[in-house]
N, C-alpha and C. Protein backbone atom coordinates (compact mmCIF):
# COMPACT_ATOMS: atom_id res chain seq x y z
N UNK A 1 171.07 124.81 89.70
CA UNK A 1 170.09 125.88 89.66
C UNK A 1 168.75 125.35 90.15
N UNK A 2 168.00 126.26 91.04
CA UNK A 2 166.71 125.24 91.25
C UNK A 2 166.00 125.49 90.30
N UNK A 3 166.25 126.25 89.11
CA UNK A 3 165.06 126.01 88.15
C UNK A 3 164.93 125.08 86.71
N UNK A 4 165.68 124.30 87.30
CA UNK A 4 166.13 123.20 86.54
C UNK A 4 164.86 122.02 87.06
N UNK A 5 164.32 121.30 85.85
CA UNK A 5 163.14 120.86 86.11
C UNK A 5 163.39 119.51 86.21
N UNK A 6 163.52 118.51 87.68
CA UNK A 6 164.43 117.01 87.81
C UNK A 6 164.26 115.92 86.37
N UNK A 7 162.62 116.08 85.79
CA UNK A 7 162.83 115.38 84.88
C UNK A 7 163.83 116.09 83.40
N UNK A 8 164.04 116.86 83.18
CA UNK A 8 164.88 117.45 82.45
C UNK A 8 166.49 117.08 82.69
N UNK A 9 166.57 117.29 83.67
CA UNK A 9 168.05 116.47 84.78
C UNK A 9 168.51 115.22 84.13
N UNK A 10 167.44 114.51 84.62
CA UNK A 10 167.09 112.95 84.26
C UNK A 10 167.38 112.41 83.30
N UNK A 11 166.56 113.39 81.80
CA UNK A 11 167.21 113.18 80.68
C UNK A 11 168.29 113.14 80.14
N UNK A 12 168.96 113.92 80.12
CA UNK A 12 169.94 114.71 80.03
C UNK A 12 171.27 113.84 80.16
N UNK A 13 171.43 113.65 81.63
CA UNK A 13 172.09 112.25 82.28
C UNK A 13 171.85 110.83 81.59
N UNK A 14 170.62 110.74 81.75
CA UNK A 14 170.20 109.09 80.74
C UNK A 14 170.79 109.55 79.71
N UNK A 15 170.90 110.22 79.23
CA UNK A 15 171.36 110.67 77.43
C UNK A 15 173.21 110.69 77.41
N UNK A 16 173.60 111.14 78.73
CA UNK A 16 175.01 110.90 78.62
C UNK A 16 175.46 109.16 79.03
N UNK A 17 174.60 108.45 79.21
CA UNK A 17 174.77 107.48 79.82
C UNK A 17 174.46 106.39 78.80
N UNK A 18 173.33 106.86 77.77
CA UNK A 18 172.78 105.92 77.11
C UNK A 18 173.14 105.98 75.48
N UNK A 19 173.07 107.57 75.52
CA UNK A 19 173.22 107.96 73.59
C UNK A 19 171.59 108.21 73.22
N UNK A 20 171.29 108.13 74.26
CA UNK A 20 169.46 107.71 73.46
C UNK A 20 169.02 109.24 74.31
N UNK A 21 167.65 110.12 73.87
CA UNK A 21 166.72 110.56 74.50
C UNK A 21 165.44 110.17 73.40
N UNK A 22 164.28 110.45 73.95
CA UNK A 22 162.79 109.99 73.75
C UNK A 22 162.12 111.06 74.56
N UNK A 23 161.19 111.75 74.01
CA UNK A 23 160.10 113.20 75.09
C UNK A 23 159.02 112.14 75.30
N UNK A 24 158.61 111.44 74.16
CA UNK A 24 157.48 110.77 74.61
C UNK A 24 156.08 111.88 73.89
N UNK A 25 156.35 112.12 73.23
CA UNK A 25 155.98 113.59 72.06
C UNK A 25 155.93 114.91 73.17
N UNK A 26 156.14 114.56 74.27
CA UNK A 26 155.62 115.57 75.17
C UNK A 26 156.46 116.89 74.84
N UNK A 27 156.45 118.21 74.14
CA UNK A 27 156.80 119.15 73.81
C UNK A 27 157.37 120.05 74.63
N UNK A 28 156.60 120.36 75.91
CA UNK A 28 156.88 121.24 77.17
C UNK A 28 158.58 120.35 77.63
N UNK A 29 158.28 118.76 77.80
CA UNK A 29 159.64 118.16 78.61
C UNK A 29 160.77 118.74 77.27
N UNK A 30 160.58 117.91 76.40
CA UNK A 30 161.58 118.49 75.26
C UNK A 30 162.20 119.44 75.00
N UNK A 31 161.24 120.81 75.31
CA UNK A 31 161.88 121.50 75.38
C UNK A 31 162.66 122.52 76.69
N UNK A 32 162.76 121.74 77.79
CA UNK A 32 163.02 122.01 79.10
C UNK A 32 164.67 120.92 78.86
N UNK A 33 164.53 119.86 78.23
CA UNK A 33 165.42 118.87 78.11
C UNK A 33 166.58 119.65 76.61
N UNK A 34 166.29 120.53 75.75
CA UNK A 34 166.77 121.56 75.06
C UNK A 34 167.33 122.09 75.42
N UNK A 35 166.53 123.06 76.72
CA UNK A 35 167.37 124.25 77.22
C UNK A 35 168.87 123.94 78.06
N UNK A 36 168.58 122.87 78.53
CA UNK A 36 169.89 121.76 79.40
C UNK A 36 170.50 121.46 78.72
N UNK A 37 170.33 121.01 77.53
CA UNK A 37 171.26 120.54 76.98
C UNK A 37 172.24 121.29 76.10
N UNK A 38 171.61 122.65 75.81
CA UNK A 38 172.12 123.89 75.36
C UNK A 38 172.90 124.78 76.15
N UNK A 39 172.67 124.66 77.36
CA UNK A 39 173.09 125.16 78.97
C UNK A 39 174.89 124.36 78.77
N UNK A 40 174.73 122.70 78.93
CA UNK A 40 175.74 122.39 78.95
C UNK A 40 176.85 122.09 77.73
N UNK A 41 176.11 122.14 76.89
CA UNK A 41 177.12 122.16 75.34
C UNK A 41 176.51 120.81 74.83
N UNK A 42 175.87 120.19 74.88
CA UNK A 42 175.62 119.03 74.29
C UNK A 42 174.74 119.37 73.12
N UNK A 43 175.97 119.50 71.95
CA UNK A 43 175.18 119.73 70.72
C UNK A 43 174.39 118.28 70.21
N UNK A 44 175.18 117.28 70.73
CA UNK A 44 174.15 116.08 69.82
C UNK A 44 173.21 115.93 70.78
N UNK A 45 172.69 116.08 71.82
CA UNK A 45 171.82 115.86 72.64
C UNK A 45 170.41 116.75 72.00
N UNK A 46 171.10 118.16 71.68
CA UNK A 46 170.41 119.28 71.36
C UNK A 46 169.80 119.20 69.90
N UNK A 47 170.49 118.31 69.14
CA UNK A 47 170.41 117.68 68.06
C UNK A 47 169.16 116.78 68.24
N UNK A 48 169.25 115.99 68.76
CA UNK A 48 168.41 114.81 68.82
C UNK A 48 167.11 115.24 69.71
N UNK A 49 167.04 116.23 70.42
CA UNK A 49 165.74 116.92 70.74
C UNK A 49 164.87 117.70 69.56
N UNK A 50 166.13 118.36 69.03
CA UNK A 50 164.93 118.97 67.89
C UNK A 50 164.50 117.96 66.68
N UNK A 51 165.38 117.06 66.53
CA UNK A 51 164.95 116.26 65.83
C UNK A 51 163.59 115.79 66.25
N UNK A 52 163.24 115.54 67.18
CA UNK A 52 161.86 115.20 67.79
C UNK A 52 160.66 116.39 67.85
N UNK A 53 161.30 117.01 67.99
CA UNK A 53 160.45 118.22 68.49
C UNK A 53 160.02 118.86 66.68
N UNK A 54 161.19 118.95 65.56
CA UNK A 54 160.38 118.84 64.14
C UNK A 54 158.85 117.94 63.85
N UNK A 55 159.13 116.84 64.46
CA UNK A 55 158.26 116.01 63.80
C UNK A 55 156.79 116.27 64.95
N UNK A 56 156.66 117.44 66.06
CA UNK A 56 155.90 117.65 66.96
C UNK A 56 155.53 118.75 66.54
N UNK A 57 155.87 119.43 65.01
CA UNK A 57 155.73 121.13 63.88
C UNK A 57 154.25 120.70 63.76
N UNK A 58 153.75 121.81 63.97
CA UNK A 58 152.30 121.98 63.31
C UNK A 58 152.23 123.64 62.82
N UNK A 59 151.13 123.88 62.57
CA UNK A 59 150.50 125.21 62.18
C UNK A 59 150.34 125.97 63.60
N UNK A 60 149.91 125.30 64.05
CA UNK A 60 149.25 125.33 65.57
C UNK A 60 150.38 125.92 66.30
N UNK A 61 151.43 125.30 66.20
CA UNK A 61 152.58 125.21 67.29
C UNK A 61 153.78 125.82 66.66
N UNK A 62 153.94 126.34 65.31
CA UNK A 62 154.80 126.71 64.99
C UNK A 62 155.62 128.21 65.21
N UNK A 63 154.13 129.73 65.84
CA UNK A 63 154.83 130.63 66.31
C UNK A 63 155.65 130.01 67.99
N UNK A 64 154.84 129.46 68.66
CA UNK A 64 154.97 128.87 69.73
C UNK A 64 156.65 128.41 69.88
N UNK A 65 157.05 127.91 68.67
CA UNK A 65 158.43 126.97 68.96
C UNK A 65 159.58 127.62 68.61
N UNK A 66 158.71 128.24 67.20
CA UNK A 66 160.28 129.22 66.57
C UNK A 66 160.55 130.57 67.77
N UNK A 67 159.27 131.06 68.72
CA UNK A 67 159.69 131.72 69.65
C UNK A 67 160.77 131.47 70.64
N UNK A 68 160.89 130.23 70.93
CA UNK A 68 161.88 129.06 71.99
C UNK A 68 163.13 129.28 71.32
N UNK A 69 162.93 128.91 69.94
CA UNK A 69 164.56 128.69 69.44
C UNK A 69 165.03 129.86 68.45
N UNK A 70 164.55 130.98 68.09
CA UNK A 70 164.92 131.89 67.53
C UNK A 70 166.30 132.63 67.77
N UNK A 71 167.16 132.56 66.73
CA UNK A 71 168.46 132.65 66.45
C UNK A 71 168.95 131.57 67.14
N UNK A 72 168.87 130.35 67.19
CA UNK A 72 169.76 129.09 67.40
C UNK A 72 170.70 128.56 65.99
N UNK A 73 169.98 128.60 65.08
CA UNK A 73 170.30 128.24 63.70
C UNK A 73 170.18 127.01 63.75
N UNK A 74 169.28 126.38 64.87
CA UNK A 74 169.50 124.57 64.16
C UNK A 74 168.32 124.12 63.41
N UNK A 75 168.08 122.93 62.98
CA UNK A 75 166.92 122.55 62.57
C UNK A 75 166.08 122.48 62.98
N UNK A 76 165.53 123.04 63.99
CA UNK A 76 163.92 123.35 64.47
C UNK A 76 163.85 124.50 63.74
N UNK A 77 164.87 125.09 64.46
CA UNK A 77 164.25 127.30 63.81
C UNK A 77 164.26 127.12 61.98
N UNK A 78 164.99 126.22 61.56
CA UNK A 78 164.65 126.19 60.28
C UNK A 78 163.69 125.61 59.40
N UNK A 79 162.98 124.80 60.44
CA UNK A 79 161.61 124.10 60.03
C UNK A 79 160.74 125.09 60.06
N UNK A 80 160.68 125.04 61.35
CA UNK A 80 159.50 126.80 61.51
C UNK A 80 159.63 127.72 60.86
N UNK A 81 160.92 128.05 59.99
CA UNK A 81 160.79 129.45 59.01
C UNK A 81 160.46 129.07 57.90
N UNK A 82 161.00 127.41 57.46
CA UNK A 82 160.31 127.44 56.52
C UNK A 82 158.36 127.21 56.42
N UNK A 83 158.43 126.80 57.64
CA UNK A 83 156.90 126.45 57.55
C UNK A 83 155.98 127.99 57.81
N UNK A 84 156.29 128.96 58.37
CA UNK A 84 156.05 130.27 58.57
C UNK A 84 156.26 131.22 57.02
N UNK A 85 157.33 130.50 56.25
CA UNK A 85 157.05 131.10 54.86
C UNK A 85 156.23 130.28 53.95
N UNK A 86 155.84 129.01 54.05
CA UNK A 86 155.23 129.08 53.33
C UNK A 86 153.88 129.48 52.85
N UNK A 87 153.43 128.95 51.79
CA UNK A 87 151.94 129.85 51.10
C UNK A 87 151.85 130.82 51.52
N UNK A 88 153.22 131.60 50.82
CA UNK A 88 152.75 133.18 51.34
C UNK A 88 152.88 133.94 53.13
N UNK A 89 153.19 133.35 53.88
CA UNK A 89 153.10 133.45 55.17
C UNK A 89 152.00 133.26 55.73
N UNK A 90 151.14 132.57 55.50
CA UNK A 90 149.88 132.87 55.17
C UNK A 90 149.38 132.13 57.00
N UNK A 91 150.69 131.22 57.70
CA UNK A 91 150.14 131.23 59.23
C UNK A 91 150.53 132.43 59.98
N UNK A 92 151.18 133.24 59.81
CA UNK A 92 150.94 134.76 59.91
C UNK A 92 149.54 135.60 60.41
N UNK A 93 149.12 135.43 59.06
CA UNK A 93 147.65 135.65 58.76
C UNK A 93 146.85 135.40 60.17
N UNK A 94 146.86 133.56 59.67
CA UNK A 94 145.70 132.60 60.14
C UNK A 94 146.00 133.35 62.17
N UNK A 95 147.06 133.42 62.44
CA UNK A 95 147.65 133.51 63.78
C UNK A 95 148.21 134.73 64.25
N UNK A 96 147.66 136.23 63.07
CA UNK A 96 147.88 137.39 63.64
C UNK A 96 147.78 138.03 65.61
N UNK A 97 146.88 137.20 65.87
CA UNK A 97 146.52 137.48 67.28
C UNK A 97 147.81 137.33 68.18
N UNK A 98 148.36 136.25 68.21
CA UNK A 98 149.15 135.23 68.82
C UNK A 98 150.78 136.05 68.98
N UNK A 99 150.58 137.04 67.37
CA UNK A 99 152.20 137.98 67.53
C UNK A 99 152.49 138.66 68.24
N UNK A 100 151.70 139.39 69.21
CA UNK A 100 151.17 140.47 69.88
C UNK A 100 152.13 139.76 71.39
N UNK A 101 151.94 138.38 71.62
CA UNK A 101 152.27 137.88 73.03
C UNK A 101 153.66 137.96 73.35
C-alpha cells in the first residue's frame, strides 16, 4: 500500500527478525507501527507497542489515543478508560473542547 509509512515497514520487519520493537517514545511512529502490525495479525508485536505507548498515557494525550484504539480491547484502550474514568471523569471536563474533533 503506498500509505504505509517505510519507517513503520522497518519496524515491523526488525520485529519479525529480532522479537524486539523500541518507538523511541515517539508516539506518532508507534502508532503507525500499531496499525501494521494490526493490519498483519501480529498480536505480540501489537502487544509490545501498546505496552510502550501506556507508559507515553498522559492527561494530555489520553482523548488523543483512546480515539486510535477504540474498540480494540487491548491494554492501551483500557488504560485510557480507566484513566478517562477516573476522579469522576473529570479529563472530560478539563478537555470538553477536544470532544467536538
Amino acid at each position: 500500500s503506498p500509505h504505509i509509512h517505510r519507517g513503520s515497514l522497518d519496524a515491523v520487519l526488525s520485529y519479525l527478525m529480532s522479537g524486539r520493537f523500541f518507538s523511541g517514545g515517539d508516539a506518532t511512529f508507534a502508532f503507525g507501527v500499531r496499525k501494521l502490525a494490526d493490519q498483519f495479525c501480529l498480536k505480540d508485536l501489537v502487544d509490545k507497542v501498546e505496552a510502550e505507548l501506556v507508559t507515553m498515557l498522559s492527561k494530555q494525550r489520553v482523548l488523543a489515543f483512546l480515539g486510535q484504539v477504540f474498540g480494540s480491547g487491548g491494554r492501551l484502550e483500557a488504560a485510557c478508560l480507566e484513566m478517562v474514568k477516573a476522579n469522576d471523569c473529570a479529563v472530560l471536563r478539563r478537555q470538553k473542547e477536544k470532544l467536538g474533533q
